[in-house]
N, C-alpha and C. Protein backbone atom coordinates (compact mmCIF):
# COMPACT_ATOMS: atom_id res chain seq x y z
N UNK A 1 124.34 5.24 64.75
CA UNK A 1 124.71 6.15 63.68
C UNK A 1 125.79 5.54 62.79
N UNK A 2 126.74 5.18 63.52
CA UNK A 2 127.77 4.56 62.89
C UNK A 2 127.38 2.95 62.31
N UNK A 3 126.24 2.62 62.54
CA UNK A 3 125.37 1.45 61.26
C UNK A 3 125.06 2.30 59.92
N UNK A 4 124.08 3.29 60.08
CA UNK A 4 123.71 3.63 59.39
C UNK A 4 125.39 4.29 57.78
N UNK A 5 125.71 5.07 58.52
CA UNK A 5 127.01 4.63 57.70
C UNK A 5 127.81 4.04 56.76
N UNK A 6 127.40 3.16 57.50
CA UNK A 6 128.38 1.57 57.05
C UNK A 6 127.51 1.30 56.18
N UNK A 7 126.03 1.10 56.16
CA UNK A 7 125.27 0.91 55.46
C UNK A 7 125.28 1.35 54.22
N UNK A 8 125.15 3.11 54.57
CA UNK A 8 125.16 3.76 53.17
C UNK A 8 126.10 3.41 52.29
N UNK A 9 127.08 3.42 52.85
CA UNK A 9 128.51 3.13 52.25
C UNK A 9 128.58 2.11 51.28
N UNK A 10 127.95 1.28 52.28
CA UNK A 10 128.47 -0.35 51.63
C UNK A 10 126.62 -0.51 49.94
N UNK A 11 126.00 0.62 50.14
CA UNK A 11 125.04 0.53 49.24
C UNK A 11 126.09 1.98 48.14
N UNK A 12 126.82 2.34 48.76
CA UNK A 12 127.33 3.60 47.70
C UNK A 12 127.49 2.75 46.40
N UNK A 13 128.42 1.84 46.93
CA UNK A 13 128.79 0.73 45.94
C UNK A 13 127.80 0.12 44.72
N UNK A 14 126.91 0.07 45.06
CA UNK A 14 125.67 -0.26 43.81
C UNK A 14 125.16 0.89 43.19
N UNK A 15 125.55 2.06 43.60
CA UNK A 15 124.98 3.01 42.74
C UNK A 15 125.94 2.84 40.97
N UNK A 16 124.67 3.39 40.31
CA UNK A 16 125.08 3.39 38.89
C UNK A 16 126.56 3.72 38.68
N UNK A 17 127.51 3.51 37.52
CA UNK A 17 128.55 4.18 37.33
C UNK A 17 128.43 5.45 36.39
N UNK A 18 128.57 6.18 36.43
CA UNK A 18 128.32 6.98 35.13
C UNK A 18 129.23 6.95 33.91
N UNK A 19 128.48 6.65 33.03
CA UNK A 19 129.12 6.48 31.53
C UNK A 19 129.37 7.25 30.60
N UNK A 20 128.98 8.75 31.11
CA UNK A 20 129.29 10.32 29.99
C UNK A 20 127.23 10.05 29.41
N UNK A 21 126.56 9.26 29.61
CA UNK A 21 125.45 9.33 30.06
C UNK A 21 124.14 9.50 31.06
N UNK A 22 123.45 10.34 30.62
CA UNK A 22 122.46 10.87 31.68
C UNK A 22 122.56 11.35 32.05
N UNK A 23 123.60 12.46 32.85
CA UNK A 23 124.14 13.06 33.67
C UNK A 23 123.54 13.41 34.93
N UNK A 24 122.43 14.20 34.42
CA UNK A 24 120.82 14.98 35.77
C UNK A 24 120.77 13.85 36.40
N UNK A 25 120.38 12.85 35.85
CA UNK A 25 120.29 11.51 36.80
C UNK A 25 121.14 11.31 38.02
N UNK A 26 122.55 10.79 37.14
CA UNK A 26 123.19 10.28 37.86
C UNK A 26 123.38 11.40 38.95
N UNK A 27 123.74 12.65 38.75
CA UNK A 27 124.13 13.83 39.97
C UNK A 27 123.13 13.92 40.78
N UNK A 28 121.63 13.85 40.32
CA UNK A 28 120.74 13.27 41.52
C UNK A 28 120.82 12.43 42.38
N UNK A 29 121.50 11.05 41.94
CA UNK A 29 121.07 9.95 42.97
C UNK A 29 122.41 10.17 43.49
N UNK A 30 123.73 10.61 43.31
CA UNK A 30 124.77 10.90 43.66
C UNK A 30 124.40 12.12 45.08
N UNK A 31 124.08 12.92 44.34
CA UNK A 31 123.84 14.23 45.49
C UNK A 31 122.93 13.73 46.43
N UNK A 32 122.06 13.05 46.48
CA UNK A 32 121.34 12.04 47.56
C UNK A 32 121.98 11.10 48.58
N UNK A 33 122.79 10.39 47.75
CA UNK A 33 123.93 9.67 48.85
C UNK A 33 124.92 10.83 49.42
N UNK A 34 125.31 11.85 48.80
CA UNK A 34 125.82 12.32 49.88
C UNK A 34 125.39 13.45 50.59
N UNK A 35 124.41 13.36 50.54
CA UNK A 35 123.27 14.17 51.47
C UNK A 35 123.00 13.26 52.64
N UNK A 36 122.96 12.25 52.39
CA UNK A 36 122.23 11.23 53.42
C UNK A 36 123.53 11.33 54.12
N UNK A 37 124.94 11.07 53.92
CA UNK A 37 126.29 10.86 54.36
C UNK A 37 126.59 12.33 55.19
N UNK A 38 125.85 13.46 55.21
CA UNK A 38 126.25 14.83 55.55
C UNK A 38 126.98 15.62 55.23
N UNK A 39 127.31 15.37 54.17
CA UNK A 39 128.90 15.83 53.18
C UNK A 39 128.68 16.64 52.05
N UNK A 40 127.17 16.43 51.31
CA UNK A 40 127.18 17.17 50.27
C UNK A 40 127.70 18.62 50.23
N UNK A 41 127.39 19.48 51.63
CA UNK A 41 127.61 20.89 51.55
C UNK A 41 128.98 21.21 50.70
N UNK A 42 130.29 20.27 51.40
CA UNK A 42 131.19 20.40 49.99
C UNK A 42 131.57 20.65 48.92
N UNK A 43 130.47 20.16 48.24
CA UNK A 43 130.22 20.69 46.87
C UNK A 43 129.74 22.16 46.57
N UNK A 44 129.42 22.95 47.45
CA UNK A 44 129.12 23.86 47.59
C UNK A 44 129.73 25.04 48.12
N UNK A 45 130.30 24.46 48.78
CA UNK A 45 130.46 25.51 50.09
C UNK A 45 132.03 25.42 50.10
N UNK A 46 132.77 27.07 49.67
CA UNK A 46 134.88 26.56 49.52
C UNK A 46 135.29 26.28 50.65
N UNK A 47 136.35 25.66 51.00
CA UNK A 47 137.53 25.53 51.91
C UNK A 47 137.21 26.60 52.91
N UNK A 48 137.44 26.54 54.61
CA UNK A 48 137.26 27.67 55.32
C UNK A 48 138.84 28.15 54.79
N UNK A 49 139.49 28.93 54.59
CA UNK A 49 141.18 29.41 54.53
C UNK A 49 141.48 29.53 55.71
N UNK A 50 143.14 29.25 55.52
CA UNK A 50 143.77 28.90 56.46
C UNK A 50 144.06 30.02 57.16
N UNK A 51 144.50 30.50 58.17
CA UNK A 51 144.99 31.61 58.52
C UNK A 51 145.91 32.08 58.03
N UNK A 52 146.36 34.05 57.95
CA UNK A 52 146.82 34.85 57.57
C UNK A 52 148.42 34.36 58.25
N UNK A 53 149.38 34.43 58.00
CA UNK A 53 150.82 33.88 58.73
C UNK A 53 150.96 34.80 60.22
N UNK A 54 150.80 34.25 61.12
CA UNK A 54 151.20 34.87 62.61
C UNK A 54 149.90 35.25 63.62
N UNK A 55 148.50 35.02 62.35
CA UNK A 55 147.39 34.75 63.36
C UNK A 55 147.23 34.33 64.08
N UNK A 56 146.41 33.98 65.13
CA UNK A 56 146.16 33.23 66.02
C UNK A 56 144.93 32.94 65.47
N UNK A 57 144.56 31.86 65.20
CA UNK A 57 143.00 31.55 64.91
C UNK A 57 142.08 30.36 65.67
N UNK A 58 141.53 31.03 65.91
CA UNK A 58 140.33 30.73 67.31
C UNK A 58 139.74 28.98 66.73
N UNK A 59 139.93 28.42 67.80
CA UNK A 59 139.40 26.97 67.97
C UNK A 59 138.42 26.82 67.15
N UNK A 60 136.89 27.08 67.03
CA UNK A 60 135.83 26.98 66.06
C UNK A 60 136.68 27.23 64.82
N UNK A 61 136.90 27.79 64.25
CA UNK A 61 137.90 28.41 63.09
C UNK A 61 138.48 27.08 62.28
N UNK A 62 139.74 26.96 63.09
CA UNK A 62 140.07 25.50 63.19
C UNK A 62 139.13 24.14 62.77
N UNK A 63 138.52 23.96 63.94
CA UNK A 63 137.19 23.19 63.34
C UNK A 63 136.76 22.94 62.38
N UNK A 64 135.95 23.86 62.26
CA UNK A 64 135.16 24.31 60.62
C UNK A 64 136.23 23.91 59.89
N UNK A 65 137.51 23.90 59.57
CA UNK A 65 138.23 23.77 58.63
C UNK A 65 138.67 22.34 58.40
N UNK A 66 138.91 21.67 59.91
CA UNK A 66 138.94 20.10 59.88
C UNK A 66 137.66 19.25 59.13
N UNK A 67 136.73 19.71 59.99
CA UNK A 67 135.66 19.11 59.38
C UNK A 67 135.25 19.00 57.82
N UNK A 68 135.53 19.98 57.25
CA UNK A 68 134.95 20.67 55.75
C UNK A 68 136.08 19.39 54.99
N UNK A 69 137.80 19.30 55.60
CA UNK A 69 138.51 18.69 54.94
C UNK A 69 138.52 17.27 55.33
N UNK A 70 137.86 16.90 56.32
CA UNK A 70 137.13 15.33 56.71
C UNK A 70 135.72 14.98 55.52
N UNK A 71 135.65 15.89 55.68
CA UNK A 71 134.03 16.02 54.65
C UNK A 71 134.07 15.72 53.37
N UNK A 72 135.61 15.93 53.00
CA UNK A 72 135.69 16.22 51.53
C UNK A 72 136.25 14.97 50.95
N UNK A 73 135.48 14.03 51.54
CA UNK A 73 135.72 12.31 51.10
C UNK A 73 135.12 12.44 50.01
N UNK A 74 133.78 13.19 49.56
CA UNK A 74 132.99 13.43 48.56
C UNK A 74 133.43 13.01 47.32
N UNK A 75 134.69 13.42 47.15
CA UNK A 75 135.93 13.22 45.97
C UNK A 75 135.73 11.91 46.03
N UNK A 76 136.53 11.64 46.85
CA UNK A 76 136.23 9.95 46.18
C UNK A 76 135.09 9.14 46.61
N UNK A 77 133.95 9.31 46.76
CA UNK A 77 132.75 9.16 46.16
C UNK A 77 132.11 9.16 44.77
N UNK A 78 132.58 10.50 44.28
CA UNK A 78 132.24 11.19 43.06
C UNK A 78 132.98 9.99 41.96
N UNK A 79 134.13 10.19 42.22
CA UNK A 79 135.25 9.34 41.42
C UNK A 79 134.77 7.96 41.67
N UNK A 80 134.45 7.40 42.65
CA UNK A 80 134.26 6.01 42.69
C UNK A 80 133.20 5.75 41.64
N UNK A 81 131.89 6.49 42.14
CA UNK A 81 130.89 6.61 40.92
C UNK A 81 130.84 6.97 39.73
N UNK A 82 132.36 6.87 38.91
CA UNK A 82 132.31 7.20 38.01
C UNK A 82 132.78 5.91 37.19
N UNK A 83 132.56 5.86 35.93
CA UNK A 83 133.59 4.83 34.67
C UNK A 83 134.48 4.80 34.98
N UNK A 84 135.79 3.89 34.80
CA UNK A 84 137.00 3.63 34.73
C UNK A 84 137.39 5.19 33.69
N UNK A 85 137.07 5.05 32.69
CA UNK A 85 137.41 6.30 31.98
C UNK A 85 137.77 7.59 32.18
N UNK A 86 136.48 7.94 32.99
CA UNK A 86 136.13 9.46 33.88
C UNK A 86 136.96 9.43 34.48
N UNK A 87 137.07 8.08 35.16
CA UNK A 87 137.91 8.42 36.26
C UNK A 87 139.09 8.89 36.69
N UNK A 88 139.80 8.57 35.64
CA UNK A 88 141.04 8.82 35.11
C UNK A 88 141.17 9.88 34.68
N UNK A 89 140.15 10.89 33.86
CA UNK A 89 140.48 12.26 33.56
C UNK A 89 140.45 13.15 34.27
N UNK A 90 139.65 12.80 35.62
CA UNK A 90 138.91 13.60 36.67
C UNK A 90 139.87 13.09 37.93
N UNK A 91 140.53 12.80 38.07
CA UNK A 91 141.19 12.08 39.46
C UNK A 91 142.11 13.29 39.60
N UNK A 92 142.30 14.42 38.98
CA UNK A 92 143.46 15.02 39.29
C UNK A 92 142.71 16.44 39.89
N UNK A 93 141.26 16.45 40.10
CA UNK A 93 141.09 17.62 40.87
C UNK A 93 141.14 17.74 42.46
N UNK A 94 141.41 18.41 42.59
CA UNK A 94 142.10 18.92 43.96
C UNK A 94 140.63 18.69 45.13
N UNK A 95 139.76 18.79 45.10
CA UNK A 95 138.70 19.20 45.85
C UNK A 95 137.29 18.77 45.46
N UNK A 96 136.57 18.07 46.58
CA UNK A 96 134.48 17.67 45.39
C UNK A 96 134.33 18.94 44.67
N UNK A 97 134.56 19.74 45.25
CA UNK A 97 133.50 21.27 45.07
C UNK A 97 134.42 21.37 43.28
N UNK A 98 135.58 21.29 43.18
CA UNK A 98 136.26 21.57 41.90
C UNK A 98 136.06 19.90 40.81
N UNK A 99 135.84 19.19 41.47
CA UNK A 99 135.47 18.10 40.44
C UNK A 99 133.60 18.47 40.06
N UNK A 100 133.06 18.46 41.13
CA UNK A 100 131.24 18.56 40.79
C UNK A 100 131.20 19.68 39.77
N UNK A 101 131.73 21.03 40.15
CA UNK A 101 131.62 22.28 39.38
C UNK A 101 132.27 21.89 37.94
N UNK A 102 133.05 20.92 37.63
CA UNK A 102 133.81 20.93 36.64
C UNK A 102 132.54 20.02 35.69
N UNK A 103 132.48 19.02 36.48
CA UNK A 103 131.23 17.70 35.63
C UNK A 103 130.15 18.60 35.09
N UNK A 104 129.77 19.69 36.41
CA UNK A 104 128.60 20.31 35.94
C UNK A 104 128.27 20.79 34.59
N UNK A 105 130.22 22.10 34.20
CA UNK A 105 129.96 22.71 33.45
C UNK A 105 130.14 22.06 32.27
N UNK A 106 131.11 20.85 32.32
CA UNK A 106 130.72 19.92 31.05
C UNK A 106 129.75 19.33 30.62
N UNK A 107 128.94 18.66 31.82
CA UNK A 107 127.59 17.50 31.00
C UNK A 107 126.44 18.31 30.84
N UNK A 108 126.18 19.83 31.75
CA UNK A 108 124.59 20.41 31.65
C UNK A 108 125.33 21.22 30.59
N UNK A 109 126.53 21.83 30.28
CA UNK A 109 126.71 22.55 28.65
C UNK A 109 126.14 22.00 27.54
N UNK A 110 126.72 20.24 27.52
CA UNK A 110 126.70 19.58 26.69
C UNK A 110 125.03 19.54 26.54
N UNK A 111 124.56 18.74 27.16
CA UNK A 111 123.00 18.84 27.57
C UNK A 111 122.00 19.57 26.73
N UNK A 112 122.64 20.98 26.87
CA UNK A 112 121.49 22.51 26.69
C UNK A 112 122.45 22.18 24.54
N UNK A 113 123.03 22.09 24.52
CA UNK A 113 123.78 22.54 23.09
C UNK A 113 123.06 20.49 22.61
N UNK A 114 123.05 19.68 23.11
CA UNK A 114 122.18 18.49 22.28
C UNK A 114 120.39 19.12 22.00
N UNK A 115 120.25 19.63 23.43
CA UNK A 115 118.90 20.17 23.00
C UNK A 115 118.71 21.14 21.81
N UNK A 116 119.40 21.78 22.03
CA UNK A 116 119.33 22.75 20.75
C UNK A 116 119.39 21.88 18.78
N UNK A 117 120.16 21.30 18.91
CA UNK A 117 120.66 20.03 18.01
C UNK A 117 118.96 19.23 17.82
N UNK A 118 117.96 18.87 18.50
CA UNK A 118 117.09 18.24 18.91
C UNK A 118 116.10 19.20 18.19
N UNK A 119 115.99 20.28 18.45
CA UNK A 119 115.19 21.09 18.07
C UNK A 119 115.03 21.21 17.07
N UNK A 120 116.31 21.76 16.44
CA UNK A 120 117.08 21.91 14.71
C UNK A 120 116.45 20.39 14.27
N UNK A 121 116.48 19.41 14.23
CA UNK A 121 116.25 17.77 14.04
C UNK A 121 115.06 17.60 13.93
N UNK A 122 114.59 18.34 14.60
CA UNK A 122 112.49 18.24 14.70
C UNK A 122 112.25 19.09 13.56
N UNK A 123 112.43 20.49 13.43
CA UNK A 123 112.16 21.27 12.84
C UNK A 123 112.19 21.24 11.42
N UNK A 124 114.15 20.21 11.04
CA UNK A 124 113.94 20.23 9.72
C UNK A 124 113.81 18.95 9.02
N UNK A 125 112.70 18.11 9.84
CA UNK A 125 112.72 16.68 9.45
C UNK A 125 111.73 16.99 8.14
N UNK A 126 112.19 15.88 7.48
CA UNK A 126 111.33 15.92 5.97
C UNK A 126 111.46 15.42 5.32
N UNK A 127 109.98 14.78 5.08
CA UNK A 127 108.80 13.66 4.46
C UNK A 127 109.54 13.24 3.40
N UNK A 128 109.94 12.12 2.83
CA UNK A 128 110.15 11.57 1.61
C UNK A 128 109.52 10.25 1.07
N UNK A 129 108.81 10.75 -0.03
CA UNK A 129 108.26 9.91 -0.81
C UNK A 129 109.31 8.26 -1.11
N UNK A 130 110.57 8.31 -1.28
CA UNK A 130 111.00 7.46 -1.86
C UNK A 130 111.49 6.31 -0.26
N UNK A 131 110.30 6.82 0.99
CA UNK A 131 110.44 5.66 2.02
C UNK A 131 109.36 5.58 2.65
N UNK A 132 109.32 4.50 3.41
CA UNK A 132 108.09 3.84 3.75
C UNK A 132 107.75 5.00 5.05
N UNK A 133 106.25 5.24 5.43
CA UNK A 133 105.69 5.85 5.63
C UNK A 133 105.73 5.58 7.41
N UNK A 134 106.29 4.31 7.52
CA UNK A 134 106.21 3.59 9.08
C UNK A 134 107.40 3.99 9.32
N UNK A 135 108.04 3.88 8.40
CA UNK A 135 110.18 4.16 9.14
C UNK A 135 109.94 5.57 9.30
N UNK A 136 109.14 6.33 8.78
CA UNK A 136 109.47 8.25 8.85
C UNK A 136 108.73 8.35 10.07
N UNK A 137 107.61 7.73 10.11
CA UNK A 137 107.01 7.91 11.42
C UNK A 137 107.52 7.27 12.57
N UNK A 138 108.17 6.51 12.38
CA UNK A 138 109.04 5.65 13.32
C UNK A 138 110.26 6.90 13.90
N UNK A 139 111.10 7.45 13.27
CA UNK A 139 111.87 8.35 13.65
C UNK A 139 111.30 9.26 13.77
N UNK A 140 110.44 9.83 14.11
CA UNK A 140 109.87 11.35 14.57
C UNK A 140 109.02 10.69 15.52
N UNK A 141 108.94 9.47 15.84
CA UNK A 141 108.72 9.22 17.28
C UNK A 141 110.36 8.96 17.79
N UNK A 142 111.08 8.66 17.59
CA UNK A 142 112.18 8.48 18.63
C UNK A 142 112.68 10.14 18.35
N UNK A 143 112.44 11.06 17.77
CA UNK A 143 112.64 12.67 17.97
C UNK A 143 111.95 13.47 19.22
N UNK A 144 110.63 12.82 19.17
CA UNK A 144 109.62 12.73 20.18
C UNK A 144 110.12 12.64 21.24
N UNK A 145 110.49 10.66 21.45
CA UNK A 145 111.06 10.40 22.65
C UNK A 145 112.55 11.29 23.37
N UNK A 146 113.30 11.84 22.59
CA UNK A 146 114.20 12.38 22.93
C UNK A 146 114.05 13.61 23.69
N UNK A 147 112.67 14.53 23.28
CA UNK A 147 112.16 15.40 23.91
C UNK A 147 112.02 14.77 25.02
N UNK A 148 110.99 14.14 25.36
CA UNK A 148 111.05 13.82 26.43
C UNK A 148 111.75 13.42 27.67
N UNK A 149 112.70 12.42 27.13
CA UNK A 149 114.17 12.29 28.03
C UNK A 149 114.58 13.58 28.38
N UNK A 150 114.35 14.53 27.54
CA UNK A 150 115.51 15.80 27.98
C UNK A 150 114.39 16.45 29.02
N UNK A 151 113.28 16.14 28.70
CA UNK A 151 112.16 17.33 29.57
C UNK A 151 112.08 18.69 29.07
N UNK A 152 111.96 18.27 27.78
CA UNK A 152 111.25 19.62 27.11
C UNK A 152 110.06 19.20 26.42
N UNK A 153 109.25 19.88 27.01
CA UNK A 153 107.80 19.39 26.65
C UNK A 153 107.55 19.82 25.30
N UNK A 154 106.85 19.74 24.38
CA UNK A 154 106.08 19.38 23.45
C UNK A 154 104.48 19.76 23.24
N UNK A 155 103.88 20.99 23.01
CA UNK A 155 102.48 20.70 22.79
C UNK A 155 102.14 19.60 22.01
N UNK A 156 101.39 18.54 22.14
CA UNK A 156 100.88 17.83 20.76
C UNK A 156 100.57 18.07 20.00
N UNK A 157 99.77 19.81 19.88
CA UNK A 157 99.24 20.02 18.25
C UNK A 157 100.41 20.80 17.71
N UNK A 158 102.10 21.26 18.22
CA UNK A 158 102.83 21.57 17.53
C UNK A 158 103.67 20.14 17.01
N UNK A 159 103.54 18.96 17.53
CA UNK A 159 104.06 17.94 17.06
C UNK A 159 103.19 17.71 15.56
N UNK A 160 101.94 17.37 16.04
CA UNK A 160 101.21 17.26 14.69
C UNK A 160 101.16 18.40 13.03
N UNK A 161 100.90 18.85 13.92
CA UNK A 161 101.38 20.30 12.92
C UNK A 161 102.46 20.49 11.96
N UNK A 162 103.70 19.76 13.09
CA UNK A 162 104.80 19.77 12.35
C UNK A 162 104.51 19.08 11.34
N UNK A 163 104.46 17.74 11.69
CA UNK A 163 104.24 16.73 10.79
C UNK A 163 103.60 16.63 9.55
N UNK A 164 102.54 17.34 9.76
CA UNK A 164 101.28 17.74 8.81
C UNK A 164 102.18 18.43 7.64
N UNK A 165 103.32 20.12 8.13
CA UNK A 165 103.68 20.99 6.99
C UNK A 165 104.36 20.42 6.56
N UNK A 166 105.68 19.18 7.11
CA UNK A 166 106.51 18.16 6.08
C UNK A 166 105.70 17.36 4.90
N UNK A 167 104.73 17.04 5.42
CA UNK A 167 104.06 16.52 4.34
C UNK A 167 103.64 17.32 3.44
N UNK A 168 102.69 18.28 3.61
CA UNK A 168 102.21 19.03 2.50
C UNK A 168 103.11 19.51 1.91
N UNK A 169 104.40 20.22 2.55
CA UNK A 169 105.56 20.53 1.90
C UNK A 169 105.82 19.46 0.79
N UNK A 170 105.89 18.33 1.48
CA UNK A 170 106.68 17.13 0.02
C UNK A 170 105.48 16.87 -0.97
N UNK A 171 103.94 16.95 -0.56
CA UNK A 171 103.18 17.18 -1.81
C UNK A 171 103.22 17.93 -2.75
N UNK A 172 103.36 18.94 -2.28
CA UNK A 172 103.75 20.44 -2.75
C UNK A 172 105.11 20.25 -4.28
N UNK A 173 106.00 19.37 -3.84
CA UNK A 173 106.82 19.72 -4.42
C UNK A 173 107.33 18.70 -5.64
């Protein structure tokens, strides 16, 4: 067991760094290594609390609470896998569960508000006569491709379609 470990460990090290790019990605192959490591629950799951002052709190109790704070190497996992940059803005949270929740609500915010941006970009692209016909089609394929990276699908006959009313629009006018 204690190979396997060492192993993961010493492969943690080649995982990607994250660059304020990709994000879904990287928290995938991230949340995988520390799934394999037994630690992810961390990220999930708060602190057991400590006892009330003058409790007595029962051995398992205890436990659970060592373990969760043995567990919570996660942190610097997270941080290791990150840019020099990140790293530095993010090094001051207290806990995985308060750094992951924090990345989350920044990069999948960011994420859903580019998509939206993406949409707006498709919608009000438009045809001009005074450029070549390969460069316009050239960028409403990399508009295309961007859908796709994000995984928002696309019927093809609303792609075409689109395309079609920019044009007639700029005949039109």
């Amino acid at each position: 067991m204690d190979d396997l470990i060492h192993e993961m460990t010493t492969k943690f090290a080649k995982l990607e760094k994250f660059e304020d790019v990709d994000f879904r990605r990287w928290k995938k192959k991230m949340h995988f290594m520390l799934t394999t490591l037994k630690t992810a629950y961390v990220l999930t799951t708060p602190r057991p609390p400590e006892p009330a002052k003058g409790v007595v709190e029962m051995a398992e109790e205890t436990r659970k609470r060592q373990k969760w704070d043995n567990d919570d190497i996660c942190k610097g996992h997270i941080l290791n896998g990150m840019s020099d940059a990140l790293f530095d803005i993010h090094s001051e949270a207290l806990c995985a569960k308060e750094l992951w929740d924090t990345l989350e609500l920044k990069y999948i915010t960011e994420d859903d508000s580019s998509k939206k941006f993406l949409v707006s970009d498709f919608n009000n692209y438009k045809i001009e006569d005074s450029r070549f016909v390969t460069e316009q089609y050239n960028e409403l394929l990399g508009i295309y491709g961007q859908f796709k990276l994000h995984r928002m699908n696309m019927d093809e006959s609303i792609d075409v379609s689109t395309i079609i009313d920019s044009v007639l629009e700029r005949l039109q006018t």
